[in-house]
C-alpha atoms as a PDB file:
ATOM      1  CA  UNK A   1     -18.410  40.211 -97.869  1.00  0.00           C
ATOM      2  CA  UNK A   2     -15.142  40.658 -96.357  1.00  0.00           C
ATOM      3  CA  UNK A   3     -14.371  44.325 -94.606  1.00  0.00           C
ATOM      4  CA  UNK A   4     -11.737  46.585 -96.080  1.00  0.00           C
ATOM      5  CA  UNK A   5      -9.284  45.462 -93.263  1.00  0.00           C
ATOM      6  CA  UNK A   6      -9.708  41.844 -94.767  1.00  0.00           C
ATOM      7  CA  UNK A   7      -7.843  42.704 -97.653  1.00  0.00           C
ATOM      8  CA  UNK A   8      -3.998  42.832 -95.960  1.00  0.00           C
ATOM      9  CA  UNK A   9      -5.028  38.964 -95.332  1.00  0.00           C
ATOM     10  CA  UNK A  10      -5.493  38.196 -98.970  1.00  0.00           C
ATOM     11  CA  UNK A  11      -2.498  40.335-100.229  1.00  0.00           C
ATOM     12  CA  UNK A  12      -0.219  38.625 -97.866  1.00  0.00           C
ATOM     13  CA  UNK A  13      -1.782  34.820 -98.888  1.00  0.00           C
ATOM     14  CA  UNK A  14      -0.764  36.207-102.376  1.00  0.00           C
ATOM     15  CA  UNK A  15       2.508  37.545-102.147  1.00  0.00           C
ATOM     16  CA  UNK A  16       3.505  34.003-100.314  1.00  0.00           C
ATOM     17  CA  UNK A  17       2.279  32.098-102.977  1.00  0.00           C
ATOM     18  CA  UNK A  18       4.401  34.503-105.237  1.00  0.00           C
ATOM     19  CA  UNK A  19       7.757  34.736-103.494  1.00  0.00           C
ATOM     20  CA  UNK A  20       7.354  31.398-100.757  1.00  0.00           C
ATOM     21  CA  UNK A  21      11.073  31.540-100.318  1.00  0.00           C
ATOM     22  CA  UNK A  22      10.215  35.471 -98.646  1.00  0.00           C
ATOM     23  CA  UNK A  23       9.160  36.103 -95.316  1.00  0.00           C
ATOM     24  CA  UNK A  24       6.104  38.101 -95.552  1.00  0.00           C
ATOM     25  CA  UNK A  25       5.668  41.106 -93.056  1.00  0.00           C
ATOM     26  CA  UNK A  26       3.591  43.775 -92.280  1.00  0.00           C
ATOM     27  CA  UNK A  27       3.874  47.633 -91.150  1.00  0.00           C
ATOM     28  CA  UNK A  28       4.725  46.405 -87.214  1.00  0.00           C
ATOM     29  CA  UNK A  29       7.351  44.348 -88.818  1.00  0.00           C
ATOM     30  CA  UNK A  30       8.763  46.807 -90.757  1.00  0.00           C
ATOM     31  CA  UNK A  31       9.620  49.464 -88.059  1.00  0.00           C
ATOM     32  CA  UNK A  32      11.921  46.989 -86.678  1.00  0.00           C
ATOM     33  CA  UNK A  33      14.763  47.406 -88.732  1.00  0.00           C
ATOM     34  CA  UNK A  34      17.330  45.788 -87.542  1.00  0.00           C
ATOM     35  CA  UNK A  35      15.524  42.563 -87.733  1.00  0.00           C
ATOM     36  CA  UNK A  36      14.258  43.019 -90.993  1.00  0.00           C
ATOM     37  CA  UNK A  37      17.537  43.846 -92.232  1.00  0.00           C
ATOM     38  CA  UNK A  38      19.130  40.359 -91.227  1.00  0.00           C
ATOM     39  CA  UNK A  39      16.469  38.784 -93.557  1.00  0.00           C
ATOM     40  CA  UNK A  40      17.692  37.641 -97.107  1.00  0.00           C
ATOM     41  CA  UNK A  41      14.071  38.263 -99.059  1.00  0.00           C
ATOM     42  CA  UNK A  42      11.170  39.928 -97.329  1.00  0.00           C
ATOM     43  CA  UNK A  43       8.487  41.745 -98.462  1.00  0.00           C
ATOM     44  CA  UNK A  44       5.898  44.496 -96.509  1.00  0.00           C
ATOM     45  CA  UNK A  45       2.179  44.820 -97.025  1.00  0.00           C
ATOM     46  CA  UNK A  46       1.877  48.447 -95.936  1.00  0.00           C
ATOM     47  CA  UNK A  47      -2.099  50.286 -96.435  1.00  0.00           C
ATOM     48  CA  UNK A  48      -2.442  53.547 -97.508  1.00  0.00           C
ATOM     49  CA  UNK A  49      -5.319  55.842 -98.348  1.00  0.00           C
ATOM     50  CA  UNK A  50      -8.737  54.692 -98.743  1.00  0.00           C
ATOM     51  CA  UNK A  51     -11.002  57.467-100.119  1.00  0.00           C
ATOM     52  CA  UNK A  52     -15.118  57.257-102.383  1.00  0.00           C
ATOM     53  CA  UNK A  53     -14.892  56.535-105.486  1.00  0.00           C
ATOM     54  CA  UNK A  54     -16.071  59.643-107.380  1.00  0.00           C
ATOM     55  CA  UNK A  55     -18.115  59.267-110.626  1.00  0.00           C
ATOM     56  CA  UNK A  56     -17.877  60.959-114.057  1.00  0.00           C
ATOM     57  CA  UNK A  57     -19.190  64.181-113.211  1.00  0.00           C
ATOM     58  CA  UNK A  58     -16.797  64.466-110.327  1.00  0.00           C
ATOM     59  CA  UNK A  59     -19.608  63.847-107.335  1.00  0.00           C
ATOM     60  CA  UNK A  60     -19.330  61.018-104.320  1.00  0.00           C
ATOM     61  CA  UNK A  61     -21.025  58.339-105.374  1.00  0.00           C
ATOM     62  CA  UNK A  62     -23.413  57.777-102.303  1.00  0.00           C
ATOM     63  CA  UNK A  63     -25.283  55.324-100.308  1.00  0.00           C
ATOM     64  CA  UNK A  64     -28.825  55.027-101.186  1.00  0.00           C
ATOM     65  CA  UNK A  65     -30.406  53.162 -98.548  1.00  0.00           C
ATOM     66  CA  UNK A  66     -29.406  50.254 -96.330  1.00  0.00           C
ATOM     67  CA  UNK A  67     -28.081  47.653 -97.880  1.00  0.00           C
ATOM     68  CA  UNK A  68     -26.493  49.316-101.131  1.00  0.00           C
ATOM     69  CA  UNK A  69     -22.945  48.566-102.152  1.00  0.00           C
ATOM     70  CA  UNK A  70     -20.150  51.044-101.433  1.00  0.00           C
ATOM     71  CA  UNK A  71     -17.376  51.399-103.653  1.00  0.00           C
ATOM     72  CA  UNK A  72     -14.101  53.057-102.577  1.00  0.00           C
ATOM     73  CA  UNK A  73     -10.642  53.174-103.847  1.00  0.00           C
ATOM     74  CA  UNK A  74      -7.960  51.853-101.195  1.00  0.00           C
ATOM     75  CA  UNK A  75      -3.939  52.252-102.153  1.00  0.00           C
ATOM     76  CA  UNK A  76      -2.065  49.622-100.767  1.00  0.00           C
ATOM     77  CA  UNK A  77       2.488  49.561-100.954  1.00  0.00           C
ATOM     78  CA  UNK A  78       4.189  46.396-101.185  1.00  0.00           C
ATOM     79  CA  UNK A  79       7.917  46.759-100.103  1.00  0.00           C
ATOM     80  CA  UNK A  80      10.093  43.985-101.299  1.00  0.00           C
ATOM     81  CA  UNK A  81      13.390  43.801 -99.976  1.00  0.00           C
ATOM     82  CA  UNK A  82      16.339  41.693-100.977  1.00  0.00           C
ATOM     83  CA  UNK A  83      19.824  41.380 -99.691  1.00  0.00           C
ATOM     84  CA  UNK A  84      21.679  40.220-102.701  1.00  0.00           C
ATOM     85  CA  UNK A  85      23.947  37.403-102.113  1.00  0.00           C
ATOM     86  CA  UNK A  86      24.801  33.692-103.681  1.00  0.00           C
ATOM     87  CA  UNK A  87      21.654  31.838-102.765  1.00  0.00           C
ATOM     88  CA  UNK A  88      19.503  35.067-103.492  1.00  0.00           C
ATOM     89  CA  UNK A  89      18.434  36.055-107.576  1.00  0.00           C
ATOM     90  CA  UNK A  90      18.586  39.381-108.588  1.00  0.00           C
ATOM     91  CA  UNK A  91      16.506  41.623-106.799  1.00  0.00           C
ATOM     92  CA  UNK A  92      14.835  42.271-110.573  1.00  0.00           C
ATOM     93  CA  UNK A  93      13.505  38.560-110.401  1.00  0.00           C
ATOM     94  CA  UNK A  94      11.326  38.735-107.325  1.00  0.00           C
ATOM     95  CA  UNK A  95      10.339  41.831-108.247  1.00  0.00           C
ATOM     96  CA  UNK A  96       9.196  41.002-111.525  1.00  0.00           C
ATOM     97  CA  UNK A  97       7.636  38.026-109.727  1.00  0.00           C
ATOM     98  CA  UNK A  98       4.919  40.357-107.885  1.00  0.00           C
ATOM     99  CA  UNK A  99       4.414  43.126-110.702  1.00  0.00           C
ATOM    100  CA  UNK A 100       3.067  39.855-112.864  1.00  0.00           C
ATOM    101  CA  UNK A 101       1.300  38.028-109.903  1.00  0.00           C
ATOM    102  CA  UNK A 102      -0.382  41.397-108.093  1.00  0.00           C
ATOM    103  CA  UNK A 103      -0.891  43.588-111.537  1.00  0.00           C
ATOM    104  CA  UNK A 104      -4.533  42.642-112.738  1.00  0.00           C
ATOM    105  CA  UNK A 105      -4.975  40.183-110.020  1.00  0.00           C
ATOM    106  CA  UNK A 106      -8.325  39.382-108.529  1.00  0.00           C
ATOM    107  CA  UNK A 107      -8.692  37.354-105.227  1.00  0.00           C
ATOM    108  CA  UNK A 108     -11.228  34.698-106.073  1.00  0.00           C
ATOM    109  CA  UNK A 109     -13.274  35.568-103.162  1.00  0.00           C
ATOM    110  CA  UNK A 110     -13.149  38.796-104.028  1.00  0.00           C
ATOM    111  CA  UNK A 111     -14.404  38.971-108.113  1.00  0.00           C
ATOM    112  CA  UNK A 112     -15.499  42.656-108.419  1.00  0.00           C
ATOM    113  CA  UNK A 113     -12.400  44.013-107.203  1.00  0.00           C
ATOM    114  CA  UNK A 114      -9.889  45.245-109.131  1.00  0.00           C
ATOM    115  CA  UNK A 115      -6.519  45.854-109.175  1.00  0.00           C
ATOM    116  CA  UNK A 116      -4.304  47.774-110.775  1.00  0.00           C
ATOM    117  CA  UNK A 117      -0.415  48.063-110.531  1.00  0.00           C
ATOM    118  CA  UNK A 118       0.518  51.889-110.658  1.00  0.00           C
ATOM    119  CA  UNK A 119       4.213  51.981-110.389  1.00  0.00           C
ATOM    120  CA  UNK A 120       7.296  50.606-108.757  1.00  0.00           C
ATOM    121  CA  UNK A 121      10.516  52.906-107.800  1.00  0.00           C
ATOM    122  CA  UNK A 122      13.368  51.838-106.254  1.00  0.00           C
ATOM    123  CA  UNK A 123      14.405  52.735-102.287  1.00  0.00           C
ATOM    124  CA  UNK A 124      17.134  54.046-100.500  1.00  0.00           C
ATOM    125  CA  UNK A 125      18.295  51.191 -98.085  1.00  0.00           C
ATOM    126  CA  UNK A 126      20.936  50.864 -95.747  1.00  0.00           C
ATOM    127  CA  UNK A 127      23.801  47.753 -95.985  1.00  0.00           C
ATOM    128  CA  UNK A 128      23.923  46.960 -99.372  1.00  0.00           C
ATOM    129  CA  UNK A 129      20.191  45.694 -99.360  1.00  0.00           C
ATOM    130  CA  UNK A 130      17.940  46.186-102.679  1.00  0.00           C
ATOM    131  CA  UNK A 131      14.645  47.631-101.630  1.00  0.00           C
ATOM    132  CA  UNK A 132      11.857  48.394-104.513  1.00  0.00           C
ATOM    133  CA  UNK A 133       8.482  49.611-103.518  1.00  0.00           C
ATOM    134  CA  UNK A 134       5.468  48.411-105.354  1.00  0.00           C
ATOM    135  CA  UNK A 135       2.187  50.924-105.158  1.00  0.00           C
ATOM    136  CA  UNK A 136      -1.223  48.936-106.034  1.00  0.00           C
ATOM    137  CA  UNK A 137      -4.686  50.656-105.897  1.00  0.00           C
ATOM    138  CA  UNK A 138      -7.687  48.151-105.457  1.00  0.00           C
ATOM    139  CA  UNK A 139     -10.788  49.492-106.227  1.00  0.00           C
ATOM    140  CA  UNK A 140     -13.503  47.929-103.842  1.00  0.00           C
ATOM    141  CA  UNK A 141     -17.417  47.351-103.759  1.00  0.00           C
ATOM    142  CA  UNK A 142     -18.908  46.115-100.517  1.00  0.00           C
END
């Protein structure tokens, strides 16, 4: 099975099948903002926490022996930015465009995953630019 790191890999191949007009970037990418800024659609795999997944009563649900799955909860945040202009759609459209494509989503190498779409809130950006940030939590067994 693929590691935990794999995952930025298949959210990217996903989000460019989604928006293939966008150039698709990741945290690196990001910091340079300038650059980013010039772009007309982009959007930013960024990962975030990874932490057990805790059963009912609250406890870690542990490895018991070699070879047993592990399941963990890891938070990723997609940033799409768009600087609005003729031969760019509303910023609403792209963004509706990942909320349907990543929301329930299951890569098909990747079957007992899931994912869930938990919110998306608009961001302060500089130069007119529309910048929305998506937060998706993927529940993983490996």
């Amino acid at each position: 099975m693929p590691a935990i790191a794999d995952y930025r890999a298949l959210l990217v191949a996903r989000v460019a099948e989604l928006l293939p007009a966008a150039a698709v970037l990741d945290r690196a990418d990001a910091l340079d903002a300038d650059d980013a800024g010039r772009l007309p659609l982009a959007v930013f795999i960024v990962d975030g926490d990874l932490a057990p997944l805790e059963s009912l009563g609250g406890s870690v649900l542990l490895q018991s022996g070699l070879g047993a799955p592990r399941r963990v909860r890891q938070q990723w945040q997609v940033l799409l930015q768009v600087r609005p202009g003729p031969a760019q759609p509303e910023p609403l459209v792209p963004l509706a465009a990942l909320i349907e494509g990543l929301a329930g989503w299951t890569p098909p190498t990747r079957a007992a995953d899931l994912i869930e779409w938990l919110g998306a809130t608009p961001d302060d950006a500089p130069g007119g630019l529309a910048r929305y940030r998506l937060l998706l939590s993927i529940d993983l067994t490996w």
